[in-house]
Protein backbone atom coordinates (compact mmCIF):
# COMPACT_ATOMS: atom_id res chain seq x y z
CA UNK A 1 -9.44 -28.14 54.69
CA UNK A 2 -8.88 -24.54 56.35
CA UNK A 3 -7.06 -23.54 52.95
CA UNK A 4 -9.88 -24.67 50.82
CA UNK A 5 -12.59 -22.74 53.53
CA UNK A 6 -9.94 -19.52 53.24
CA UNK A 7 -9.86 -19.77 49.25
CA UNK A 8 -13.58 -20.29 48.88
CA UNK A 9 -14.72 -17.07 51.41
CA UNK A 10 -11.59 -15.35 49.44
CA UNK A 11 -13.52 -16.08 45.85
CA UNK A 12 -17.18 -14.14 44.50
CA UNK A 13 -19.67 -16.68 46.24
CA UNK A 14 -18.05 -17.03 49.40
CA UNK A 15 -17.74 -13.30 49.80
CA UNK A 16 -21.49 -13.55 48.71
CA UNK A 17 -22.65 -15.69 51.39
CA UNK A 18 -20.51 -14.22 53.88
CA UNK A 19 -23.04 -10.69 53.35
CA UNK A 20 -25.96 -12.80 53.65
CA UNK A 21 -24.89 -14.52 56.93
CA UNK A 22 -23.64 -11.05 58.34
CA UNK A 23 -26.94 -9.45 57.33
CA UNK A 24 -28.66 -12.27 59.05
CA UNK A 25 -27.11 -12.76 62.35
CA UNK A 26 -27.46 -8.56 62.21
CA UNK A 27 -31.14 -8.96 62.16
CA UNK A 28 -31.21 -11.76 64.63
CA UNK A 29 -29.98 -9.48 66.91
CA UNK A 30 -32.02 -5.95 65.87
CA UNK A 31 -34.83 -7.09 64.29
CA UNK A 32 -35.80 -11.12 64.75
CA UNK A 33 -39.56 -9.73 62.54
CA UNK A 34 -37.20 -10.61 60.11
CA UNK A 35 -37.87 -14.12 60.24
CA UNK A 36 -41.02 -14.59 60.27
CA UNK A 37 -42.42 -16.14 57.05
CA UNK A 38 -44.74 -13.43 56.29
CA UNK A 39 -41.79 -11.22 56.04
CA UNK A 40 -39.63 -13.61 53.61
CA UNK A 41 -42.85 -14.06 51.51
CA UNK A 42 -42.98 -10.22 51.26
CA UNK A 43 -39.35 -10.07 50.33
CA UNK A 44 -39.61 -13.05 47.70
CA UNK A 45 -42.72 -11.62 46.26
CA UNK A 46 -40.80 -7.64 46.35
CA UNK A 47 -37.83 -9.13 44.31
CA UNK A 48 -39.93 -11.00 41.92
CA UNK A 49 -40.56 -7.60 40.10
CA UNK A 50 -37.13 -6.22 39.76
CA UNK A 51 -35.45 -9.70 39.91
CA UNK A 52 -37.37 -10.35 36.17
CA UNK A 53 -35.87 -7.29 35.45
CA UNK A 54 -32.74 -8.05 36.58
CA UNK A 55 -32.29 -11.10 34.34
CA UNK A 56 -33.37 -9.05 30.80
CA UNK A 57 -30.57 -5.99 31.98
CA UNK A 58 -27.86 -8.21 32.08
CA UNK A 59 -27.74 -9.40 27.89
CA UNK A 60 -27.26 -5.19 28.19
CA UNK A 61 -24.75 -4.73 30.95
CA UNK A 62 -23.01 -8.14 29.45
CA UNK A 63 -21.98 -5.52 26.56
CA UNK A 64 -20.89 -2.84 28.41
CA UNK A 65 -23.90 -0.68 28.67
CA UNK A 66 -27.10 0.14 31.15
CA UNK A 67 -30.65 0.33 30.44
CA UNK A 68 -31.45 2.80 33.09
CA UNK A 69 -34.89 3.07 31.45
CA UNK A 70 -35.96 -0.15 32.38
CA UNK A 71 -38.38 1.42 35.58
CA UNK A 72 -40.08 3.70 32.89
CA UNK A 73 -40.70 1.02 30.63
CA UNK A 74 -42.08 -1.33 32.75
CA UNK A 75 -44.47 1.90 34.50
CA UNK A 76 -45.35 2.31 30.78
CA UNK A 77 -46.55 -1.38 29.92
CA UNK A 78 -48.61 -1.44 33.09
CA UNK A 79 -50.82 1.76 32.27
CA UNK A 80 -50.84 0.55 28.48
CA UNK A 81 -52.18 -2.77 29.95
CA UNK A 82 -54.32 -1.18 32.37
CA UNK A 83 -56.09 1.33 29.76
CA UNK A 84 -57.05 -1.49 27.35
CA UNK A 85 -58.30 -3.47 29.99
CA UNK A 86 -60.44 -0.98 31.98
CA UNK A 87 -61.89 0.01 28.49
CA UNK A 88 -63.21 -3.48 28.22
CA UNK A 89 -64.17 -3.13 31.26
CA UNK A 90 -61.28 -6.03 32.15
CA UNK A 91 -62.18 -8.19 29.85
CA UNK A 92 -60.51 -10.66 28.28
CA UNK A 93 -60.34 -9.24 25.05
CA UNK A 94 -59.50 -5.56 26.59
CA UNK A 95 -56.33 -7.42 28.26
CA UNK A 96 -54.98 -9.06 25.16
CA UNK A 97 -54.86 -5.83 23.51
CA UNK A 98 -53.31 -4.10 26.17
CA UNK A 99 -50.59 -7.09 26.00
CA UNK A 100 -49.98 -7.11 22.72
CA UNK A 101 -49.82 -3.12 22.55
CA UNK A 102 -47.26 -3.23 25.48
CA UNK A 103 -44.82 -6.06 24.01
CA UNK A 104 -44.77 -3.60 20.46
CA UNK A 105 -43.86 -0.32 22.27
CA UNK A 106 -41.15 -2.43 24.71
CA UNK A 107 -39.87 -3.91 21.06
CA UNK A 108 -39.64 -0.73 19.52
CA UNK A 109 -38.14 0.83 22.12
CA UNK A 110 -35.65 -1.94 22.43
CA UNK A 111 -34.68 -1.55 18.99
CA UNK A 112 -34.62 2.33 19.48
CA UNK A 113 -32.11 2.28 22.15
CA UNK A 114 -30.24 -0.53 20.39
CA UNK A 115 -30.06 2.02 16.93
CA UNK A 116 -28.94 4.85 18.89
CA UNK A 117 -26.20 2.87 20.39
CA UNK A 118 -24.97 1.10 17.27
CA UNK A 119 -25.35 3.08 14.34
CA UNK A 120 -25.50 6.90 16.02
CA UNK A 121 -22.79 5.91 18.52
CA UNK A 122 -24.87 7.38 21.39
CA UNK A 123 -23.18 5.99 25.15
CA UNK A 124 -26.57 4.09 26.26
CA UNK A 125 -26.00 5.98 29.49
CA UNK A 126 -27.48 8.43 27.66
CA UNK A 127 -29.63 7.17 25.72
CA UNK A 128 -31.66 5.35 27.98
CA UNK A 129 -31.38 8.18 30.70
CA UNK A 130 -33.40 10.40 27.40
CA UNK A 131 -36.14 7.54 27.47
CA UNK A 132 -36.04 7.20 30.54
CA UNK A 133 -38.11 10.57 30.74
CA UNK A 134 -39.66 10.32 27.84
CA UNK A 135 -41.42 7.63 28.68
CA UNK A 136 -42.11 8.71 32.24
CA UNK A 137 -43.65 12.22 30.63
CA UNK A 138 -45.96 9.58 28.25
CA UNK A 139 -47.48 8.01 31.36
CA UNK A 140 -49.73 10.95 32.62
CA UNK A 141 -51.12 11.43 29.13
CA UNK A 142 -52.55 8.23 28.73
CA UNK A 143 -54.13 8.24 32.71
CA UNK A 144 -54.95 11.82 32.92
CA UNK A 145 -52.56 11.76 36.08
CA UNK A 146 -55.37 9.20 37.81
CA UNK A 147 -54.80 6.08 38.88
CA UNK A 148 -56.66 2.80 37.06
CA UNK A 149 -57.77 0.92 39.44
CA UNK A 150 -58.14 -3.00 38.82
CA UNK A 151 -61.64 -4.88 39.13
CA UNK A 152 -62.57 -8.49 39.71
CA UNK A 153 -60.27 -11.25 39.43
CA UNK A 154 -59.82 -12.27 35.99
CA UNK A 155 -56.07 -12.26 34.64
CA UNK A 156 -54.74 -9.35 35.56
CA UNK A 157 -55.33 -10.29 39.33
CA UNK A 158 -54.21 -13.93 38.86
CA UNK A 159 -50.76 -13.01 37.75
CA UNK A 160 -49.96 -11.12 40.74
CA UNK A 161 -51.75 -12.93 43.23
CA UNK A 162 -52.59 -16.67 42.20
CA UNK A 163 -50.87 -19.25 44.17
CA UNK A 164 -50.38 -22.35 42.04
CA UNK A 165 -48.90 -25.13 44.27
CA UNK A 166 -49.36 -22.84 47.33
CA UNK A 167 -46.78 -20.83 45.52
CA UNK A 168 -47.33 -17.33 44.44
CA UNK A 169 -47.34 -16.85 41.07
CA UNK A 170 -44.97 -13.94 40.74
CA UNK A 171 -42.00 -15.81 41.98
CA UNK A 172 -42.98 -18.69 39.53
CA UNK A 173 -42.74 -16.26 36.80
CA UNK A 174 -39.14 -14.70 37.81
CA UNK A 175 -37.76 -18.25 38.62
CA UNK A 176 -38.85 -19.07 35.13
CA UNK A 177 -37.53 -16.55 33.38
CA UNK A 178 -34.09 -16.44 35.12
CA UNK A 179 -34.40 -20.04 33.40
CA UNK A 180 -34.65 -19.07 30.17
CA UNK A 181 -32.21 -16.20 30.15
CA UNK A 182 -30.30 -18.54 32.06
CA UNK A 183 -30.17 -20.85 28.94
CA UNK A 184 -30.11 -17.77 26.47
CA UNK A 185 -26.79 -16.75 27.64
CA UNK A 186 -25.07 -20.38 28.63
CA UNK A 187 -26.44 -22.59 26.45
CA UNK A 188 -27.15 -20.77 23.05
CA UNK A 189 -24.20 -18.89 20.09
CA UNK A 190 -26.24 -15.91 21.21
CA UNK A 191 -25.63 -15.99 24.78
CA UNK A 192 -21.51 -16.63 23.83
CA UNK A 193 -21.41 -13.66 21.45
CA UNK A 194 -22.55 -11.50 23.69
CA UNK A 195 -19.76 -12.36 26.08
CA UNK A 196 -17.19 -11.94 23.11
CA UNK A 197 -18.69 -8.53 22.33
CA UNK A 198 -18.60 -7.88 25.81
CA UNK A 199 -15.10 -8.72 26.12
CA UNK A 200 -13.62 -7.39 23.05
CA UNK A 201 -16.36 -5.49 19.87
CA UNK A 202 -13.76 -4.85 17.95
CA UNK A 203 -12.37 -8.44 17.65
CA UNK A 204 -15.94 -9.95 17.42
CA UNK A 205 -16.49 -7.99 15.19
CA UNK A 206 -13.16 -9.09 13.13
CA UNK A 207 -14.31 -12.56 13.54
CA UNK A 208 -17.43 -12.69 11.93
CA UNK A 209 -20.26 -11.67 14.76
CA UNK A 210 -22.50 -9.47 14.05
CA UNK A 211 -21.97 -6.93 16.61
CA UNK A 212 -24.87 -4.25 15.89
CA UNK A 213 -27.39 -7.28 15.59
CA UNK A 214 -26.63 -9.06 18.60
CA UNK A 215 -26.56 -5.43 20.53
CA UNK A 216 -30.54 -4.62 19.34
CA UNK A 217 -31.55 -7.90 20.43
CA UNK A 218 -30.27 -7.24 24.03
CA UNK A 219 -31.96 -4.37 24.10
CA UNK A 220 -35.01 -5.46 23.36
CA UNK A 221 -34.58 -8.49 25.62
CA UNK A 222 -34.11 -5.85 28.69
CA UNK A 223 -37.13 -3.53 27.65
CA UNK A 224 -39.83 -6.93 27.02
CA UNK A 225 -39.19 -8.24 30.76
CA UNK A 226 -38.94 -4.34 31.83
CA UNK A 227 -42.55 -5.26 30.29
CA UNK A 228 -43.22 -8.24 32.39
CA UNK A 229 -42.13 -6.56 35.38
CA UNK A 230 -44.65 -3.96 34.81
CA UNK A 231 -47.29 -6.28 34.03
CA UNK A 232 -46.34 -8.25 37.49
CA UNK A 233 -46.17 -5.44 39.69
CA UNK A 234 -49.50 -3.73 38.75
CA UNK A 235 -51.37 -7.04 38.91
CA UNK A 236 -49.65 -7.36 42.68
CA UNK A 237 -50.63 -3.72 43.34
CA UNK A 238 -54.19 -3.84 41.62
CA UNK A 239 -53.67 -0.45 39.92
CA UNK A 240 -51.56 1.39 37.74
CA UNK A 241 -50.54 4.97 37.70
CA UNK A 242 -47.78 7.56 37.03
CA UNK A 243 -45.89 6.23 39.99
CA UNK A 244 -46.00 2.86 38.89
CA UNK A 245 -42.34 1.41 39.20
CA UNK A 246 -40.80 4.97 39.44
CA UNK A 247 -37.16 4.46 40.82
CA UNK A 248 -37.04 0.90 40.01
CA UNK A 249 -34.21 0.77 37.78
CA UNK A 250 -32.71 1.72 40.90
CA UNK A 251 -33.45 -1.63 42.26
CA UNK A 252 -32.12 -3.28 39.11
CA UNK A 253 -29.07 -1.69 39.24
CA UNK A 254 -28.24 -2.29 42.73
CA UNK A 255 -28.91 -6.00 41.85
CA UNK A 256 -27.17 -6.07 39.20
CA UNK A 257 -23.67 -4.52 41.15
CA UNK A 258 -24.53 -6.46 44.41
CA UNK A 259 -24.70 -9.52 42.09
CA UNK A 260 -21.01 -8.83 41.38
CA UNK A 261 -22.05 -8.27 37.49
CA UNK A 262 -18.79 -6.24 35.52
CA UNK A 263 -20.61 -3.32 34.63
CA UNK A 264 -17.41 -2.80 31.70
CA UNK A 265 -19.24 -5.89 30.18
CA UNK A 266 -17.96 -9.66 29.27
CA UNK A 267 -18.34 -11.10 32.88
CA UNK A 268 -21.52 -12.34 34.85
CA UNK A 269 -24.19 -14.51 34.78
CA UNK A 270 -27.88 -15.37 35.81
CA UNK A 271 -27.26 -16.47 39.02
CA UNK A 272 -25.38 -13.43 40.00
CA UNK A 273 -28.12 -11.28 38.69
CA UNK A 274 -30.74 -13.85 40.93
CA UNK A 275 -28.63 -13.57 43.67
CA UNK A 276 -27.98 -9.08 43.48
CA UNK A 277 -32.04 -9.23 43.36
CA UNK A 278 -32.51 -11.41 46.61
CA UNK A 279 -29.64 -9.11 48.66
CA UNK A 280 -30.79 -5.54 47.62
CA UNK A 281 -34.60 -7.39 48.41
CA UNK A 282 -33.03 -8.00 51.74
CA UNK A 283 -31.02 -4.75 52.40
CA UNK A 284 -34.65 -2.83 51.37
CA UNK A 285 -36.73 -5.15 53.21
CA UNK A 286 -34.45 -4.42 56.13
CA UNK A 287 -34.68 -0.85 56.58
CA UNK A 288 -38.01 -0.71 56.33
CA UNK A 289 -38.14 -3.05 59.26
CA UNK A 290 -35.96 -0.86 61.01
CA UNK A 291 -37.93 2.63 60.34
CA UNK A 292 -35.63 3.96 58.01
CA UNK A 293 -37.10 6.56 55.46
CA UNK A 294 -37.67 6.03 52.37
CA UNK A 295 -35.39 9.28 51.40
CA UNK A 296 -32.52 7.97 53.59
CA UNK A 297 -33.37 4.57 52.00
CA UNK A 298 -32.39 5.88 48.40
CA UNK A 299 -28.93 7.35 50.31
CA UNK A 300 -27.89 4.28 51.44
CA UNK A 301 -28.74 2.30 47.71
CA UNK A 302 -26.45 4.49 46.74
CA UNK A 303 -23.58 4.67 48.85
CA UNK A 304 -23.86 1.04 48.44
CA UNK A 305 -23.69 1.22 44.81
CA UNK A 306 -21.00 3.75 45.18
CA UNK A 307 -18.88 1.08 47.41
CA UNK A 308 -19.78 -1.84 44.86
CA UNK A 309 -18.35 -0.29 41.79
CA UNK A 310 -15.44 1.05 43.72
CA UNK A 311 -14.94 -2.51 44.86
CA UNK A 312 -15.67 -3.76 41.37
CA UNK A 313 -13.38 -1.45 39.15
CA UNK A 314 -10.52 -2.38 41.96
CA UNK A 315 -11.25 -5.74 41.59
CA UNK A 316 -11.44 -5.87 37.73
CA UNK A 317 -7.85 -3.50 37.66
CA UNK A 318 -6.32 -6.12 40.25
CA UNK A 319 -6.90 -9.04 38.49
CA UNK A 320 -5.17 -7.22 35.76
CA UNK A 321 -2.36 -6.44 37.27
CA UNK A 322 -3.17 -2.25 36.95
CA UNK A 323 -4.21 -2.19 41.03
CA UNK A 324 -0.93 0.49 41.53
CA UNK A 325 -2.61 3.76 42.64
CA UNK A 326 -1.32 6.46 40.28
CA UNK A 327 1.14 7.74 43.42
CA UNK A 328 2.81 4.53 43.82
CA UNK A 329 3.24 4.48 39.86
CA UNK A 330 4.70 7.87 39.94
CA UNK A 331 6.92 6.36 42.54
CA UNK A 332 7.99 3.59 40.68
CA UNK A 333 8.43 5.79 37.44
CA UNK A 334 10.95 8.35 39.76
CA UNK A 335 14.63 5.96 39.29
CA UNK A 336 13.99 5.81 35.91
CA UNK A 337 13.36 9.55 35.14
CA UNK A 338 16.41 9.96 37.31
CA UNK A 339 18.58 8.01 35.14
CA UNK A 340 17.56 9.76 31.71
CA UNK A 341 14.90 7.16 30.96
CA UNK A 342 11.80 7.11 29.43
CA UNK A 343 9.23 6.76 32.39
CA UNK A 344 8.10 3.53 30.85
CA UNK A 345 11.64 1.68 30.57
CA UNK A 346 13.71 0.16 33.55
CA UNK A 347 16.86 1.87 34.95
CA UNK A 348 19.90 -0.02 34.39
């Protein structure tokens, strides 16, 4: 019994819970606020946003890359949203415009970032990190640099704030959509070639799967619930502005390292992604409760994420068998150099 407890806290979920329990009996002791059901509603209804996400960055990080303008994109949608709707003075037909205007620009740009990747051969590091701004510079234009503010409580209010089932609805809509992607990636040919392009492009490629395809539909998959993330959060907020979701990829990142998802690409899953959105929800939700600043906050996401992907790439090279430090290689390469051989070949 002790072996299987050792080899289970020794594998990714164990180590998982293991944070979660230190976290909590941490707060038990510093801060019991934590607690209180008011708090874990606000930390439920926090990851909601970036959680959704969360789940569309992963068919991107699956393959290797980032979307880092996933924040932008969803700050984007919201004001597009917003601007149609306060023109019709939030009506109904106002909204579906505003909808139906956001989902074509998150396509498009989708499909832009997924061209620039494939067929330029542009690192999406830096491609996204271009639209990133871009899109954060488009923002202003369309508000003037004022905030929309929402009025009365038609959709737009009901999808941040109704509680069907005495649940609110923004959780609904994350749990649901971690579903689907959930079954996108699992369950479908799509969701398995993405692994194997992950894991290998060049011998997906070899083998029939349409590599460049499969890679625009990811990105387009990220930037539509980037979309409903933006849509979510300004209907929580009741406004939308320039500052709308500014940092979140942030967030999504964190979740998405925390989650224990291989940012090289081929390895993770939904409920990795779930779980990285309910610990950095926790980690942020806990320094507020403690008084830390939101500048020291964005220090500590990312000494965290700093520590993650250190633990990650060390992880990745272990399993591999690659774990010797470059020291201990030179070490091992010394006899053999001694005795006039190559530094790859044995001695003797």
């Amino acid at each position: 019994m002790s072996n299987k407890i050792i080899r289970f806290i020794g594998g990714q979920w164990g180590q998982r819970i293991l944070i979660l329990l230190i976290i909590f009996i941490a707060m038990a002791i510093f801060e019991p606020k934590f607690f209180l059901p008011k708090n874990a509603a606000s930390i439920l209804l926090a990851i909601s946003v970036y959680g959704i996400m969360a789940c569309g960055m992963l068919f991107v990080v699956l393959l290797g890359g980032l979307d880092l303008s996933v924040g932008s994109m969803a700050g984007l949608s919201a004001v597009i949203i917003s601007v149609f709707a306060s023109a019709d003075h939030f009506g109904s037909a106002g909204v579906a415009k505003g909808l139906l205007v956001a989902l074509i620009v998150s396509i498009a740009v989708g499909y832009l970032h997924g061209v620039l990747v494939t067929h330029v051969g542009m690192h999406s590091f830096v491609v996204t990190l271009a639209t990133k701004y871009i899109l954060y510079g488009i923002v202003p234009t369309l508000t003037g640099g004022a905030f929309i503010y929402f009025e009365g409580d038609g959709f737009l209010y009901q999808v941040g704030n109704a509680r069907p089932f005495g649940i609110p609805l923004p959780i609904i809509i994350f749990l649901l959509i971690a579903v689907i992607c959930g079954i996108l990636l699992s369950q479908t040919t799509f969701g398995r070639r993405l692994y194997a392009i992950g894991g290998n492009p060049t011998a997906s490629a070899l083998v029939g799967i349409r590599v460049y395809r499969n890679t625009k539909i990811a990105y387009i998959i990220s930037c539509i619930t980037a979309a409903i993330g933006g849509l979510v959060l300004c209907s929580m907020n009741g406004l939308a502005g320039q500052t709308t979701a500014n940092g979140y990829e942030g967030n999504v990142l964190l979740a998405m390292i925390v989650g224990g998802i291989n940012l090289a690409g081929g390895e993770g899953g939904i409920p990795g992604a779930v779980f990285g959105a309910l610990l950095a929800g926790i980690i942020t939700n806990l320094m507020t409760l403690l008084g830390v600043s939101a500048d020291f906050q964005k220090f500590v996401q990312g000494m965290i994420i700093l520590a993650a992907i250190t633990l990650n790439v060390y992880t990745s090279r272990k399993s591999a068998g690659l774990a010797a430090t470059p020291r201990r290689r030179k070490r091992a390469e010394e006899p053999a150099q001694a005795a006039g051989k190559p530094p790859g070949e044995k001695a003797g």
